[in-house]
N, C-alpha and C. Protein backbone atom coordinates (compact mmCIF):
# COMPACT_ATOMS: atom_id res chain seq x y z
N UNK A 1 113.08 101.33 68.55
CA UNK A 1 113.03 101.96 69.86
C UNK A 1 112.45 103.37 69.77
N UNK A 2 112.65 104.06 68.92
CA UNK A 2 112.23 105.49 68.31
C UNK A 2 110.68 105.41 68.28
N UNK A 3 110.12 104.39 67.81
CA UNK A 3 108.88 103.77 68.04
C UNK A 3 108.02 104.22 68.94
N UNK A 4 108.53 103.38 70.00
CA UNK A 4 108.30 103.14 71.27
C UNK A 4 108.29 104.34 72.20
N UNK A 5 109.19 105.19 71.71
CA UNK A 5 109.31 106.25 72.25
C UNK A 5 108.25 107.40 72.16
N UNK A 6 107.60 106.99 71.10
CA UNK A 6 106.90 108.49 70.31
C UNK A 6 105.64 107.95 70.85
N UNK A 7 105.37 106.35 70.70
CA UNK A 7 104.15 106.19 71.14
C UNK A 7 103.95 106.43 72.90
N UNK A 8 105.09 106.21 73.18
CA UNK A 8 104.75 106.74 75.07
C UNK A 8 104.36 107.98 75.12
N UNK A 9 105.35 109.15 74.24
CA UNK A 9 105.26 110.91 74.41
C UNK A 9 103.84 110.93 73.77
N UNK A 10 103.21 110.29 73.11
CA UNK A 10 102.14 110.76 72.96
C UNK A 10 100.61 110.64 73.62
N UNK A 11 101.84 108.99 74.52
CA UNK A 11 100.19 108.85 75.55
C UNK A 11 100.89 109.82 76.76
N UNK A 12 101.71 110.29 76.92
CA UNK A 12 101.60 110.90 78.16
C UNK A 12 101.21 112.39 77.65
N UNK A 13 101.27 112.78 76.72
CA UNK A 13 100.91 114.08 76.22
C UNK A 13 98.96 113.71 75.69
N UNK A 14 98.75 112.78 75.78
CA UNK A 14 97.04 112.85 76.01
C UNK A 14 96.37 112.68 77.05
N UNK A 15 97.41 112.39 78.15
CA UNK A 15 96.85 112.87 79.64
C UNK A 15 97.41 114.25 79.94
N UNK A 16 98.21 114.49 79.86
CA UNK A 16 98.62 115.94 79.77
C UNK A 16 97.69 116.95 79.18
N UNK A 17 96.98 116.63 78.11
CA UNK A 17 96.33 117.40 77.31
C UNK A 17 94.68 117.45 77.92
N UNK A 18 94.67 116.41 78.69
CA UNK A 18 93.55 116.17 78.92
C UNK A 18 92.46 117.86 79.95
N UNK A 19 91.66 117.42 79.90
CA UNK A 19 90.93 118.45 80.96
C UNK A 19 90.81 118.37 82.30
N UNK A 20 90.88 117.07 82.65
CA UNK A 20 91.36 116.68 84.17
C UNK A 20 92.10 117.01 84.05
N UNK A 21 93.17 116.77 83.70
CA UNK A 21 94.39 117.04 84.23
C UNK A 21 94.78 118.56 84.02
N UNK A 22 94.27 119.42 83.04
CA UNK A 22 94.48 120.79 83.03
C UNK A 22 94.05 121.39 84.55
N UNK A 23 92.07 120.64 84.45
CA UNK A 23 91.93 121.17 85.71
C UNK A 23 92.23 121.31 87.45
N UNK A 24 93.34 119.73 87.48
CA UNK A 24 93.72 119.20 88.87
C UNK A 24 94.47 120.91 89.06
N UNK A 25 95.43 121.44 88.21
CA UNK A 25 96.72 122.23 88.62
C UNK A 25 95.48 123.44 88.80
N UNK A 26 94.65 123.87 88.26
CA UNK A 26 94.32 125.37 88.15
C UNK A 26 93.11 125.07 89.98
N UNK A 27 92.53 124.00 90.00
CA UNK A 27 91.60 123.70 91.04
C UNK A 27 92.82 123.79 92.42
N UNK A 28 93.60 122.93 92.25
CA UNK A 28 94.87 123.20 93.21
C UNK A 28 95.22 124.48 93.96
N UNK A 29 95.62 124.81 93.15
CA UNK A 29 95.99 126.46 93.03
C UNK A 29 94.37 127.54 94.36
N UNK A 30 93.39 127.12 93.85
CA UNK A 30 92.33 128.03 94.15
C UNK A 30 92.24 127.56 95.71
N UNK A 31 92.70 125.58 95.84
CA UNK A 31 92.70 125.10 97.19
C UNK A 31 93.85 125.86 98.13
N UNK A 32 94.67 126.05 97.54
CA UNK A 32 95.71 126.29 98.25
C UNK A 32 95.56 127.63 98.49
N UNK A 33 94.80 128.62 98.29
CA UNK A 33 94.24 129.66 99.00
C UNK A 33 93.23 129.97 100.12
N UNK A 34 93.11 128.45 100.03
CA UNK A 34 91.54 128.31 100.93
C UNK A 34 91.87 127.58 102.37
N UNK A 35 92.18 128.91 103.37
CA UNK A 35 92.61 128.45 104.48
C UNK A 35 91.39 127.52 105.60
N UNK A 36 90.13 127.15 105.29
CA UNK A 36 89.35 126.40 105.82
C UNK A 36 89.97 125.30 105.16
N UNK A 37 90.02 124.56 104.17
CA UNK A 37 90.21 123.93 103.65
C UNK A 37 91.79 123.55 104.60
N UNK A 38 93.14 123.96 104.00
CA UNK A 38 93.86 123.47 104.28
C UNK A 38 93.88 122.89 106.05
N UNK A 39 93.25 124.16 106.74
CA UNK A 39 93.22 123.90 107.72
C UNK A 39 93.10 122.86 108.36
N UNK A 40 91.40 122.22 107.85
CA UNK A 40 91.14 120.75 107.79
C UNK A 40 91.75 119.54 107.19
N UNK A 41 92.79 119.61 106.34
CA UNK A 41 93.45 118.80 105.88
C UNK A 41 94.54 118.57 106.65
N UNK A 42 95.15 119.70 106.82
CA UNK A 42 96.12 119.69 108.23
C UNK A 42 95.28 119.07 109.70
N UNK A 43 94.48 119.07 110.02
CA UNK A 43 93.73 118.39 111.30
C UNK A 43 94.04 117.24 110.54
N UNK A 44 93.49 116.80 109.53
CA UNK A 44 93.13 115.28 109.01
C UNK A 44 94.56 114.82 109.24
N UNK A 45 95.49 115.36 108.92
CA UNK A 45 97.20 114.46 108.60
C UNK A 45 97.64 114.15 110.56
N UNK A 46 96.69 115.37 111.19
CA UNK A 46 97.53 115.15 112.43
C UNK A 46 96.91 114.36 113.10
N UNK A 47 95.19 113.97 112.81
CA UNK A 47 94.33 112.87 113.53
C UNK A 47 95.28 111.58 112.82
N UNK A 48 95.35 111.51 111.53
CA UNK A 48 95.80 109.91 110.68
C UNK A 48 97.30 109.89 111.80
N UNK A 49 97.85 110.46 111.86
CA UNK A 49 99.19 109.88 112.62
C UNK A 49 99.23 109.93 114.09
N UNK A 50 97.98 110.12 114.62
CA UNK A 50 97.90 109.88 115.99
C UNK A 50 97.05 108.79 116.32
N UNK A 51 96.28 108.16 115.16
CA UNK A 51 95.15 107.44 115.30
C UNK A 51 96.41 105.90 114.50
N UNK A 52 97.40 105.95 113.69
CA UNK A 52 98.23 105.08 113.58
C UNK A 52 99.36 104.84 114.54
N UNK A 53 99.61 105.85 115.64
CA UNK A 53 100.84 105.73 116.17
C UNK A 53 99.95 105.01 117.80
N UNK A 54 98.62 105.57 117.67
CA UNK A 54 97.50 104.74 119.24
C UNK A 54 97.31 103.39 118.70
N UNK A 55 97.91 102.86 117.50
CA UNK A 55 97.38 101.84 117.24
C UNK A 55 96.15 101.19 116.75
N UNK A 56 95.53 102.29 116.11
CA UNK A 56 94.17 102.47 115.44
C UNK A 56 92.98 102.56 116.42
N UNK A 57 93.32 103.47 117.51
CA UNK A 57 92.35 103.46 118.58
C UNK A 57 91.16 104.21 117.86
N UNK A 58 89.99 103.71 117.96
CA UNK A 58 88.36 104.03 118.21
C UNK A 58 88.28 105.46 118.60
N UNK A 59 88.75 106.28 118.93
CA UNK A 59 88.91 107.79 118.76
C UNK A 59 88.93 108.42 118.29
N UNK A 60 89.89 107.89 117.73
CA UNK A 60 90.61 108.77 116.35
C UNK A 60 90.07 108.60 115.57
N UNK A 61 89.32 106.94 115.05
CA UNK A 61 88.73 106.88 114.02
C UNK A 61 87.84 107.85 113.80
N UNK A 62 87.19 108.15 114.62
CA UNK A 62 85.33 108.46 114.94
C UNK A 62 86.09 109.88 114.49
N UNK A 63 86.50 110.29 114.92
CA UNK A 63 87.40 111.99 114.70
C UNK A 63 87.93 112.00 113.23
N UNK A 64 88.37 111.09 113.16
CA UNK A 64 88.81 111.47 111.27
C UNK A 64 87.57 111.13 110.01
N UNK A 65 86.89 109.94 110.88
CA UNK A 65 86.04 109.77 110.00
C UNK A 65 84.61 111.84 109.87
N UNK A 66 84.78 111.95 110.74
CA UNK A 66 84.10 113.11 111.07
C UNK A 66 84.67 114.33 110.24
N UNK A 67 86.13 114.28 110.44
CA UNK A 67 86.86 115.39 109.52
C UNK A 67 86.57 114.99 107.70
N UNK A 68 87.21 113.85 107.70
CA UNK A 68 86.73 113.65 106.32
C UNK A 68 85.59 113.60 106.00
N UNK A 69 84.15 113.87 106.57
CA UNK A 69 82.90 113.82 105.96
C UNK A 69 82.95 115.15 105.96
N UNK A 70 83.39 116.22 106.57
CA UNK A 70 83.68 117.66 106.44
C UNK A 70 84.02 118.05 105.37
N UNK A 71 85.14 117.19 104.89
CA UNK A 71 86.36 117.19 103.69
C UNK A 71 85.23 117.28 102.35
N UNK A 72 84.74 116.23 102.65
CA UNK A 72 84.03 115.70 101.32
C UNK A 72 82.84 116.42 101.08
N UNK A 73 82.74 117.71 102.03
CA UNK A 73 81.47 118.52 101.59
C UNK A 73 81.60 120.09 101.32
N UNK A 74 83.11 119.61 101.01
CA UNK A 74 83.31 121.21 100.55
C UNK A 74 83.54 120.49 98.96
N UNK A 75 82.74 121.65 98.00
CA UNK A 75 82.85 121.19 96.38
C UNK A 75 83.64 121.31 95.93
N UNK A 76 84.79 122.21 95.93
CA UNK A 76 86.41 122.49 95.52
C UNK A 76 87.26 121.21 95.53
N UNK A 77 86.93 120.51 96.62
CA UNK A 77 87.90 119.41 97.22
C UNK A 77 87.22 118.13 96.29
N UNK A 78 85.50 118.55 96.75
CA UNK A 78 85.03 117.14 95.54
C UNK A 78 85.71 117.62 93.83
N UNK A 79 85.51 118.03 93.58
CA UNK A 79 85.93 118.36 91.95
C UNK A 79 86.87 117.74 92.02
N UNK A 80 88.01 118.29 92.61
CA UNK A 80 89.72 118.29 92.31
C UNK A 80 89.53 116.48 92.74
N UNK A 81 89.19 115.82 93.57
CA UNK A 81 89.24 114.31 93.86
C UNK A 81 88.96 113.82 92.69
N UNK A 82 87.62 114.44 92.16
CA UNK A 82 87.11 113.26 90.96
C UNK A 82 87.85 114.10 89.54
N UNK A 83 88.95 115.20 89.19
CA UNK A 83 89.42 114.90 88.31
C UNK A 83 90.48 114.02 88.62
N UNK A 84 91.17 114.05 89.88
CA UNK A 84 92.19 112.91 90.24
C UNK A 84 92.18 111.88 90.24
N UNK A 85 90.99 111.07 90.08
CA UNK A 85 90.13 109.84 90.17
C UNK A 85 90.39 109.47 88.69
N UNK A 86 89.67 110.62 87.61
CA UNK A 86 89.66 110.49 86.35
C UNK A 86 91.04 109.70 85.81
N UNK A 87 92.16 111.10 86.20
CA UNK A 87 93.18 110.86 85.96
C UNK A 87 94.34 109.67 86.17
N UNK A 88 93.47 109.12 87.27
CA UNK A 88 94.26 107.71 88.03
C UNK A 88 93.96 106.18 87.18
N UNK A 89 92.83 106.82 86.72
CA UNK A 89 92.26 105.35 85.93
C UNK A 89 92.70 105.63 84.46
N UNK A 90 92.66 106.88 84.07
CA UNK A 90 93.82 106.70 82.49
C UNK A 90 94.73 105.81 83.09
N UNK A 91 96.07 106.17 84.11
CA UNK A 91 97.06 106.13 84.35
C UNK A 91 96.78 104.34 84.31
N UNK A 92 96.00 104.10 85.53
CA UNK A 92 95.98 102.49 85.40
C UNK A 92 95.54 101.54 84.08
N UNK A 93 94.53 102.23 83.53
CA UNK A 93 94.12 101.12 82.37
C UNK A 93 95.20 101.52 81.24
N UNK A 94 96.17 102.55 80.95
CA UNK A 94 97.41 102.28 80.54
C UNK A 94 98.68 101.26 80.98
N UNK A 95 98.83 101.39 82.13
CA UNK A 95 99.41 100.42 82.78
C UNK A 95 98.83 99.05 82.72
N UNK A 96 97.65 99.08 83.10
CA UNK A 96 97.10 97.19 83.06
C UNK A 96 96.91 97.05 81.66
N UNK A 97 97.02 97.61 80.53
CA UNK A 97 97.22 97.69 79.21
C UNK A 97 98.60 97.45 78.79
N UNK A 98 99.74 97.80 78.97
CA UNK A 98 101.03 97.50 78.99
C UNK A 98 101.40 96.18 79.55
N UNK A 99 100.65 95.74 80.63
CA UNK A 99 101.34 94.81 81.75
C UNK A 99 100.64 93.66 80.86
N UNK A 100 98.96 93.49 80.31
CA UNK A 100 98.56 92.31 79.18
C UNK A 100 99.62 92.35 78.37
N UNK A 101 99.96 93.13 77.37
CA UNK A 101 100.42 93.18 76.05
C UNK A 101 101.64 92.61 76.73
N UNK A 102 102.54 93.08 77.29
CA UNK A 102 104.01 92.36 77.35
C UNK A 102 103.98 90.83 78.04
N UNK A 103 102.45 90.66 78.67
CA UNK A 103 102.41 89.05 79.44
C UNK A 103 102.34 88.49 77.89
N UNK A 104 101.42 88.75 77.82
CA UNK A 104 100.85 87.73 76.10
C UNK A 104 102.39 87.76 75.07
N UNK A 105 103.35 88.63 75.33
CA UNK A 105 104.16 89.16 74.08
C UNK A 105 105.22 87.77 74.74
N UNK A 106 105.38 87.74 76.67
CA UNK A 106 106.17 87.03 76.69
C UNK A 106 105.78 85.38 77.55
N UNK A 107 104.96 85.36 77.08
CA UNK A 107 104.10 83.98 77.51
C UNK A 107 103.43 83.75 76.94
């Protein structure tokens, strides 16, 4: 079990270690000063729950889809997505790596 243990702390300490992931917290940080930015993210959360609570009315879409092409053209926000992106697919091909090995281990 000691094993098992050291080999997890060490894959989670090579995403930890990683440069995405250094850079998600320090890119964060610079967003969260950037009142255009939040601003628009705050519009975006209040279009998504008015455009789910109308029942996905054609309005809202056209309006969020509009905010998020906004979103996606500020470069701060692209960076920090695609180290989060990076970081999501370690996370999964560890996981769909775990989930083979224990099918095959128990089938």
């Amino acid at each position: 079990m000691e094993n098992v243990n050291q080999a997890i702390d060490e894959i989670v300490n090579y995403i930890k270690n990683s440069s995405e992931y250094k850079n998600i917290f320090s890119i964060k940080k610079q967003m969260d000063t950037n009142d255009e930015l939040n601003s628009l993210i705050s519009s975006i959360k209040s279009i998504q729950k008015k455009y789910v609570r109308s029942e996905y009315d054609s309005k809202y879409k056209e309006e969020l889809d509009k905010l998020n092409k906004q979103l996606n053209e500020i470069p701060i926000y692209v960076i920090y997505q695609n180290n989060l992106d990076v970081i999501n697919q370690k996370i999964n091909y560890i996981k769909d790596t775990l989930n083979d090995y224990f099918y095959h281990l128990f089938n």
